[in-house]
C-alpha atoms as a PDB file:
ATOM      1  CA  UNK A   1     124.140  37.655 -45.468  1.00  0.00           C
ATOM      2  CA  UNK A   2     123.235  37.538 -49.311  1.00  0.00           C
ATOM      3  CA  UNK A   3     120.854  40.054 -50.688  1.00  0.00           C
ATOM      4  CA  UNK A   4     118.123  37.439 -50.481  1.00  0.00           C
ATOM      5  CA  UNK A   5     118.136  36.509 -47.583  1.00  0.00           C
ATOM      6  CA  UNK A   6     117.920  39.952 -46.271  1.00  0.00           C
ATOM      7  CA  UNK A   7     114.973  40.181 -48.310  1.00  0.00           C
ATOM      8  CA  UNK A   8     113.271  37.430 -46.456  1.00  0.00           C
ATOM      9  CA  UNK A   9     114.392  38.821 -43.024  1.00  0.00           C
ATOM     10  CA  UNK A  10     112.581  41.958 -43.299  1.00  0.00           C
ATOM     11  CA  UNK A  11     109.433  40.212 -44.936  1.00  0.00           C
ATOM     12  CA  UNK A  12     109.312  38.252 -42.315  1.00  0.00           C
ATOM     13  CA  UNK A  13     106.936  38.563 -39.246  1.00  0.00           C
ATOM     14  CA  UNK A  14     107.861  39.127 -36.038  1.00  0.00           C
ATOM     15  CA  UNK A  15     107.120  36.426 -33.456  1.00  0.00           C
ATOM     16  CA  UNK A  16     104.514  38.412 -31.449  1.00  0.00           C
ATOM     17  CA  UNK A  17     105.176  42.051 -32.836  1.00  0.00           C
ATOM     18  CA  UNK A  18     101.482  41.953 -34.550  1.00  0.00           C
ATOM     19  CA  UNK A  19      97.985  40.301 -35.062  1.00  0.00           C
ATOM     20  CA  UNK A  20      98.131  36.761 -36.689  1.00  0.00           C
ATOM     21  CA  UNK A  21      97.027  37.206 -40.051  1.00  0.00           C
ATOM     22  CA  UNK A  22      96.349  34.017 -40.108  1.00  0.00           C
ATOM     23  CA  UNK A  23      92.964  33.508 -37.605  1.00  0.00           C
ATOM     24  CA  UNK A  24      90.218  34.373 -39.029  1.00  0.00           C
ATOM     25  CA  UNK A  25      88.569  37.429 -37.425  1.00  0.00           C
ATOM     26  CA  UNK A  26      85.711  37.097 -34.995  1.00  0.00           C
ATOM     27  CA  UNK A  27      81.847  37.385 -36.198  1.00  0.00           C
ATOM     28  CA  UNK A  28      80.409  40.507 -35.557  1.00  0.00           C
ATOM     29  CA  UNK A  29      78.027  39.917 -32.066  1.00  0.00           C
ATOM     30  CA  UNK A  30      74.290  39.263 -32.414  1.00  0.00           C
ATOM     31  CA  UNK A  31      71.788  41.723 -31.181  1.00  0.00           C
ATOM     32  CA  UNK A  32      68.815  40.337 -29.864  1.00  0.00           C
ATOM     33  CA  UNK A  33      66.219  43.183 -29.323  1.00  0.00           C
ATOM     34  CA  UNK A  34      64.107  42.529 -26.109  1.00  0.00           C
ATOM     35  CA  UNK A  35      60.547  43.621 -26.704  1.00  0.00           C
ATOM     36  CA  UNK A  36      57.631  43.453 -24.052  1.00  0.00           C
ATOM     37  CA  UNK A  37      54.883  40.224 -24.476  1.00  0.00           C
ATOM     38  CA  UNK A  38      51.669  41.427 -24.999  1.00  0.00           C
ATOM     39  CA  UNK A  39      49.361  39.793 -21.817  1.00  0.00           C
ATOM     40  CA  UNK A  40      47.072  36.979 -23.666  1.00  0.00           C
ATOM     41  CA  UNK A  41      43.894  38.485 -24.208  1.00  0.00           C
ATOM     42  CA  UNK A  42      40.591  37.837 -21.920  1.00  0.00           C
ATOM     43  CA  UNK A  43      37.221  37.605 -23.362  1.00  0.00           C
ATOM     44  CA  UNK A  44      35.211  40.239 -21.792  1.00  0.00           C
ATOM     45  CA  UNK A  45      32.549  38.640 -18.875  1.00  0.00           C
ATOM     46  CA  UNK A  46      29.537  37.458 -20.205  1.00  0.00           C
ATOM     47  CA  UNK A  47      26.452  39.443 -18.337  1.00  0.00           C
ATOM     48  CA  UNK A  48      24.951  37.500 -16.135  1.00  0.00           C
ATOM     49  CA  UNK A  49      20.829  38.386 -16.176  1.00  0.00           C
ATOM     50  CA  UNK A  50      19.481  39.200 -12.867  1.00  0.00           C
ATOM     51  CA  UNK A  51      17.472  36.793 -10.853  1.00  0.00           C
ATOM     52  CA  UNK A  52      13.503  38.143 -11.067  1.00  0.00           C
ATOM     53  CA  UNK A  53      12.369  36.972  -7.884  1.00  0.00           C
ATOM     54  CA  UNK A  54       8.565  36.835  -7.656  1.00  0.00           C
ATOM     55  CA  UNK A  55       7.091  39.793  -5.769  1.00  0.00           C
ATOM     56  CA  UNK A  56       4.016  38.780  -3.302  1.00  0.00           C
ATOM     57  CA  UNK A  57       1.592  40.088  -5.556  1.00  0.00           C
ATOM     58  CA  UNK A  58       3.176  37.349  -8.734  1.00  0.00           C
ATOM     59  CA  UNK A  59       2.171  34.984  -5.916  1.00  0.00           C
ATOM     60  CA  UNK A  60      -1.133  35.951  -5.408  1.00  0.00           C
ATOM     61  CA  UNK A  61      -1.585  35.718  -9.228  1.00  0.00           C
ATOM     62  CA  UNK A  62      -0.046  32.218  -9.345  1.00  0.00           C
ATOM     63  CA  UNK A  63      -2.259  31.072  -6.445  1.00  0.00           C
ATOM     64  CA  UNK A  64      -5.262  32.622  -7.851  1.00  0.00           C
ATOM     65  CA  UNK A  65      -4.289  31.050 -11.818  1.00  0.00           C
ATOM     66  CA  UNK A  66      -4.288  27.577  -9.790  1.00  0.00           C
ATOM     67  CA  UNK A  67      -7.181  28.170  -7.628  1.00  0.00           C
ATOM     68  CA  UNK A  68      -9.480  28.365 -10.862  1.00  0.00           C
ATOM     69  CA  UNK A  69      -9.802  24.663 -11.618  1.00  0.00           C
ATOM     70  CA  UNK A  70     -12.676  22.605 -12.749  1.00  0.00           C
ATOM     71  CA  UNK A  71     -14.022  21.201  -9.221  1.00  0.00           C
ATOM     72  CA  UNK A  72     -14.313  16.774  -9.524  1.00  0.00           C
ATOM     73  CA  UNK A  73     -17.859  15.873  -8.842  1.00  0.00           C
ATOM     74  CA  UNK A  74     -19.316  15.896  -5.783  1.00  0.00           C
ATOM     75  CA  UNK A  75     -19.162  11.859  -4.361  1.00  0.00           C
ATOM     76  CA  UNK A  76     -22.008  10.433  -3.782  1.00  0.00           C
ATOM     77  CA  UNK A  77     -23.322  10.541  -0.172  1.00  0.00           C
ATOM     78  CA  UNK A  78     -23.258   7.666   2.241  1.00  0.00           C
ATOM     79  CA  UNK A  79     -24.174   7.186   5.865  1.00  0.00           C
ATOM     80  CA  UNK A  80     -21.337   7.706   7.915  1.00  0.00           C
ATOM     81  CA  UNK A  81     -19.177   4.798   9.634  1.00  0.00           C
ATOM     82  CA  UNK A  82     -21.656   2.842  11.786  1.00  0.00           C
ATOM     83  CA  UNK A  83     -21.324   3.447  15.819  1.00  0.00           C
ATOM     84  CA  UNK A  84     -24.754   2.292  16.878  1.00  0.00           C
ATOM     85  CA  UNK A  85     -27.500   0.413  15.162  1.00  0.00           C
ATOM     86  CA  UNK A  86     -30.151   2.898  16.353  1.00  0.00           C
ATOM     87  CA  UNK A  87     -28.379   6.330  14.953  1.00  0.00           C
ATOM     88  CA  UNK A  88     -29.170   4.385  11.462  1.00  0.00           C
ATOM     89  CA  UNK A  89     -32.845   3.300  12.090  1.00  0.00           C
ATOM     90  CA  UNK A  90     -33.967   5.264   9.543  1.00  0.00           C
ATOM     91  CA  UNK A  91     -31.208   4.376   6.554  1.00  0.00           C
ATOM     92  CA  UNK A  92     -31.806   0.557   7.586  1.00  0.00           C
ATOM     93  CA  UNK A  93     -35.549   0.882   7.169  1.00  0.00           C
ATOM     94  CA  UNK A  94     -35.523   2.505   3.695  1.00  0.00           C
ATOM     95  CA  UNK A  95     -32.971  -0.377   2.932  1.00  0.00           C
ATOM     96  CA  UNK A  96     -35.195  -3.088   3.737  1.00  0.00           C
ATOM     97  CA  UNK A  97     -38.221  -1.923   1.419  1.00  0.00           C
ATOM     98  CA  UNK A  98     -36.016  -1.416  -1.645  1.00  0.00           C
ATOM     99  CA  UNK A  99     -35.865  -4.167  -4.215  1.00  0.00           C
ATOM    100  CA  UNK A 100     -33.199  -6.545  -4.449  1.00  0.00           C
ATOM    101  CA  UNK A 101     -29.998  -4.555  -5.874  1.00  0.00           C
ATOM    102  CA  UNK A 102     -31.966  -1.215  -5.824  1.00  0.00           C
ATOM    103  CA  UNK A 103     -31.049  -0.295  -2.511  1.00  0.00           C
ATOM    104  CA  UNK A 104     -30.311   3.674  -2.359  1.00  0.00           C
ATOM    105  CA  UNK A 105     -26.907   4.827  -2.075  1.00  0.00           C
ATOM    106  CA  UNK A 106     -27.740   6.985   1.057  1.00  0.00           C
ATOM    107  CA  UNK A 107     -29.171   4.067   2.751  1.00  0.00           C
ATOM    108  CA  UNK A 108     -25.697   2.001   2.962  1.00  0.00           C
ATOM    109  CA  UNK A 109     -23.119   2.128   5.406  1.00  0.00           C
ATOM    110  CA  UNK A 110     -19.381   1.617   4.609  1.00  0.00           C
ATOM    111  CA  UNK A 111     -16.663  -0.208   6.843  1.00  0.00           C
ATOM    112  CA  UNK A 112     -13.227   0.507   7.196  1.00  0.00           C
ATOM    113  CA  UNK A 113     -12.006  -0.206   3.637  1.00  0.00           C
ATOM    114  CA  UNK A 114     -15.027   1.776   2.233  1.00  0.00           C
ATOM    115  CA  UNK A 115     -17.370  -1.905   1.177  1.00  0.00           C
ATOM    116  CA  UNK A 116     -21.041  -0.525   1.689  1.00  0.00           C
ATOM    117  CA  UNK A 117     -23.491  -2.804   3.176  1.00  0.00           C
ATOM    118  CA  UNK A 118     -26.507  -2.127   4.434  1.00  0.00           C
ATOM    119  CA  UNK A 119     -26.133  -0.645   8.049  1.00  0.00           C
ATOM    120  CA  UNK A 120     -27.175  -3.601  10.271  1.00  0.00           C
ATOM    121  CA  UNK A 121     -24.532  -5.592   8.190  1.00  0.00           C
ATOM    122  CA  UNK A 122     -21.667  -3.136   8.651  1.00  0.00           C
ATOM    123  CA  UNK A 123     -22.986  -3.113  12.162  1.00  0.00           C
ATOM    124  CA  UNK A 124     -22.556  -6.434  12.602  1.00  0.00           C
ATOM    125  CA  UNK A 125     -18.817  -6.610  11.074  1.00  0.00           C
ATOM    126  CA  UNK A 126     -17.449  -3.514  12.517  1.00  0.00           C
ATOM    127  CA  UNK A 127     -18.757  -5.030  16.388  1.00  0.00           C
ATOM    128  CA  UNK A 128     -16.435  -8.211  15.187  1.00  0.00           C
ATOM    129  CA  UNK A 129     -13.482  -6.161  13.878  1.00  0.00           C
ATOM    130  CA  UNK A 130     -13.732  -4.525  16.924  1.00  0.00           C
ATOM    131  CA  UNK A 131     -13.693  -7.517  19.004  1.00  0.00           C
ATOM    132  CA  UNK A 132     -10.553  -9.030  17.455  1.00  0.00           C
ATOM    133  CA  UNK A 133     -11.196 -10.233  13.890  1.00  0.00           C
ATOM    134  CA  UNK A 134      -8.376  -8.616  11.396  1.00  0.00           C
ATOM    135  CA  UNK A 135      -9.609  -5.690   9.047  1.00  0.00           C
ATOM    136  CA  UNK A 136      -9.283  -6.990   5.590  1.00  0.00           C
ATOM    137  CA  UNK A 137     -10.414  -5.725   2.534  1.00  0.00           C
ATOM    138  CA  UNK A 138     -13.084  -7.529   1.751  1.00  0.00           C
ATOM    139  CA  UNK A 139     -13.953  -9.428  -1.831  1.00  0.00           C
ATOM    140  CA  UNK A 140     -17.435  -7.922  -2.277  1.00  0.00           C
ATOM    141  CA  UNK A 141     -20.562  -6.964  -0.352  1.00  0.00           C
ATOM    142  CA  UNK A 142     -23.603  -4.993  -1.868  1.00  0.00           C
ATOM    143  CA  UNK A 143     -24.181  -5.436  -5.236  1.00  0.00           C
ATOM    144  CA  UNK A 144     -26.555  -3.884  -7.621  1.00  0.00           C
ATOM    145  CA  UNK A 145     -28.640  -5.619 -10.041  1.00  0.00           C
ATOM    146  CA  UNK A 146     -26.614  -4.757 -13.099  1.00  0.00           C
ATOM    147  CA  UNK A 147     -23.327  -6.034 -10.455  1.00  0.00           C
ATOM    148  CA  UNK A 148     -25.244  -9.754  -9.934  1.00  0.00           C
ATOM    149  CA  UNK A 149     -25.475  -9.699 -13.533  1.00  0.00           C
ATOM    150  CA  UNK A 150     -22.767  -9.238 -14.310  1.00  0.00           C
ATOM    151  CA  UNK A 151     -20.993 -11.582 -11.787  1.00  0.00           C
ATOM    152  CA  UNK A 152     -23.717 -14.470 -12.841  1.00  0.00           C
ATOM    153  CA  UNK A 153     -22.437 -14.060 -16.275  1.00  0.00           C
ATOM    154  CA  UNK A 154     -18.643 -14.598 -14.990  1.00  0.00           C
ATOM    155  CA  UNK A 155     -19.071 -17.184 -12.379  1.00  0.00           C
ATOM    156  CA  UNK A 156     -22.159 -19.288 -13.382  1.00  0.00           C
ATOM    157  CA  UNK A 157     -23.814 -21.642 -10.679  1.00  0.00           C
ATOM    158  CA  UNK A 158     -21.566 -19.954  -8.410  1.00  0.00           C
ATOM    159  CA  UNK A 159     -23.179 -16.991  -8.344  1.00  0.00           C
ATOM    160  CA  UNK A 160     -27.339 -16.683  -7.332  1.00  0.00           C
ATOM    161  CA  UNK A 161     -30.089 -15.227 -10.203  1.00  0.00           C
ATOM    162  CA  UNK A 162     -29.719 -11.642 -10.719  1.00  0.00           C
ATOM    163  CA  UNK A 163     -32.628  -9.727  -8.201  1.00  0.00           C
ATOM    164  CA  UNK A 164     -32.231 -12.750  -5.567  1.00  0.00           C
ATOM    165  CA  UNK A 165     -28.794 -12.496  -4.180  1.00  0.00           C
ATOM    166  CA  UNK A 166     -28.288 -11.548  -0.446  1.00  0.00           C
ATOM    167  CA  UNK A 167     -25.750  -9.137  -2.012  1.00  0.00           C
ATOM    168  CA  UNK A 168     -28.373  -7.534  -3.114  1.00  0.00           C
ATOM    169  CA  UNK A 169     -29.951  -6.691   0.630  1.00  0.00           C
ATOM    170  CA  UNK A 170     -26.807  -5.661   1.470  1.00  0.00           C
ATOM    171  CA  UNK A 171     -26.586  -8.103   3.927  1.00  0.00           C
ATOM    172  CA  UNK A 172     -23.957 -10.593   3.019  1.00  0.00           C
ATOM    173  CA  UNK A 173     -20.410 -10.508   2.726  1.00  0.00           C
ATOM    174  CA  UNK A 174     -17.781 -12.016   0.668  1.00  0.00           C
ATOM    175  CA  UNK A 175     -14.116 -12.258   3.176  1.00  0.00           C
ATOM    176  CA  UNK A 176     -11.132 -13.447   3.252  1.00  0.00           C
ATOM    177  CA  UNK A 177      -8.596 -14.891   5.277  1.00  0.00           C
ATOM    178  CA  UNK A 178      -7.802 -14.398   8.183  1.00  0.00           C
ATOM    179  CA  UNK A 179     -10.922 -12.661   9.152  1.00  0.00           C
ATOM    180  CA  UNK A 180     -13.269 -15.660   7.956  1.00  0.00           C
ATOM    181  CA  UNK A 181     -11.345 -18.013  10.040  1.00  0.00           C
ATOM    182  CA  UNK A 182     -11.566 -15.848  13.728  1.00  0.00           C
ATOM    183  CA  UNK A 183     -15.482 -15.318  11.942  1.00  0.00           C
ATOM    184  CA  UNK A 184     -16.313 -19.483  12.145  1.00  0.00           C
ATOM    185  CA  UNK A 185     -15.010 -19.113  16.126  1.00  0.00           C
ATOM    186  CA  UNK A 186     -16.688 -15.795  16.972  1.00  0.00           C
ATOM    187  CA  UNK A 187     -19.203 -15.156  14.148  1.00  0.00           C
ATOM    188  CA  UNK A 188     -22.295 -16.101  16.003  1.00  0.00           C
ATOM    189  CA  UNK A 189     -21.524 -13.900  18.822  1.00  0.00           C
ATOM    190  CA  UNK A 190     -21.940 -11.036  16.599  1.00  0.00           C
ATOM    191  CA  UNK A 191     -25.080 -12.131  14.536  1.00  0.00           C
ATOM    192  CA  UNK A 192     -22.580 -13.172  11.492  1.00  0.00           C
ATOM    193  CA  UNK A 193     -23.512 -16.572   9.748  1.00  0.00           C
ATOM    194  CA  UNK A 194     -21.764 -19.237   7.295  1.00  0.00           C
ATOM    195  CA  UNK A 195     -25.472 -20.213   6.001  1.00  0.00           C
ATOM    196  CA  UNK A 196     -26.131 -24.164   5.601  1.00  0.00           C
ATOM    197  CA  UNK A 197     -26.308 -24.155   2.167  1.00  0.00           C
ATOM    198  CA  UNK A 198     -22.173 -22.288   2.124  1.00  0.00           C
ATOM    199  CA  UNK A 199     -21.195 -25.642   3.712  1.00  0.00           C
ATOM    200  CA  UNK A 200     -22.620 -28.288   2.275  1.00  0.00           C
ATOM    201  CA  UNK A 201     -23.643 -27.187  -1.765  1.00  0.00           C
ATOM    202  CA  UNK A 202     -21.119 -25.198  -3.051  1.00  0.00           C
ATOM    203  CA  UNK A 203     -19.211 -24.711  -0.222  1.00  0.00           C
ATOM    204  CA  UNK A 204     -18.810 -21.158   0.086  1.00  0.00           C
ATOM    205  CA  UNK A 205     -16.737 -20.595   3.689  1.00  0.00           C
ATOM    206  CA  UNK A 206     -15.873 -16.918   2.336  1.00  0.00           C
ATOM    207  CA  UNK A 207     -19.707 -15.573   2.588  1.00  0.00           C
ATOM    208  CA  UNK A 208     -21.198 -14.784   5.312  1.00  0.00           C
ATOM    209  CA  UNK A 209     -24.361 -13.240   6.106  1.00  0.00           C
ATOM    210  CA  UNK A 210     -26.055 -11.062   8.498  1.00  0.00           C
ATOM    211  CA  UNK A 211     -27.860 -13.742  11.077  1.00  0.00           C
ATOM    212  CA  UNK A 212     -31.465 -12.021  11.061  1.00  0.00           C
END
């Protein structure tokens, strides 16, 4: 063996007798510090106001605050629903010496839908409601004086001269179907009238007047 390659020989590495200088040495590991999460935060409750529920003596107040209200006028007073002619004797009589349209207010009688007439006349149509005819409302019934005028102004030759209308008594009756039609089969029997004049002149079949 020359000198050189004895040098070489000993230079040389050993197949397996040491670490390979040639791979690269490994990275140093990575630490990863574990630290506790912080619970997400909650806003604190919002305070709820108690309920103030009223004692009985905030009631009595309340009731008492209410009760102190500005009364509606008093109506004006009427004779009651008629029953019998005779318990109005008195109301009728003061009725028929009153002028035409000037009949007082506590000498009329209302029906069922409140129309005031005078009391003979409701009489008369509460005995036929009674008997069969249907309860309408009716168009009219007593008017005042200032009423006819004011209707004669609105209807003309329809309607009569102010301070001469049977309206005015009280005793007539505007109504409509169906009563007016059971009225021209039964009318008579209870002293209610279509007057001549209603069926031939202007032809009228809706008014109807008290018989007497």
């Amino acid at each position: 063996m020359t000198a050189v390659a004895l040098v070489l020989a000993l230079t040389a590495p050993v197949l397996g007798s040491g670490p390979d200088l040639t791979t690269p040495p490994l990275e140093a590991p990575v630490i990863v510090e574990l630290r506790p999460v912080a619970p997400p935060r909650t806003p604190p409750p919002t305070p709820v106001t108690p309920v103030q529920v009223p004692t009985e003596a905030a009631f009595s107040v309340e009731i008492a605050a209410s009760a102190v209200q500005p009364k509606p006028p008093s109506p004006v007073v009427v004779q009651q629903p008629v029953a019998r002619v005779a318990d109005h004797a008195d109301a009728i009589a003061r009725a028929r010496s009153a002028p035409n349209g000037q009949l007082p207010r506590d000498a009329l009688c209302p029906i069922w839908d409140g129309t005031l007439f005078r009391c003979d006349m409701a009489a008369a149509l509460e005995s036929a409601a009674a008997a069969g005819m249907p309860r309408v409302n009716m168009t009219d019934g007593y008017r005042s004086y200032d009423q006819q005028v004011s209707v004669k102004a609105s209807r003309g030759s329809w309607a009569a001269q102010p301070g001469t209308s049977n309206h005015g008594y009280g005793t007539a009756a505007d109504i409509p179907e169906p009563a007016r039609s059971w009225l021209f089969r039964h009318g008579a029997d209870h002293g209610l009238i279509n007057p001549a004049w209603a069926k031939t002149e202007k032809h009228e079949p809706w008014h109807w007047e008290l018989a007497n």
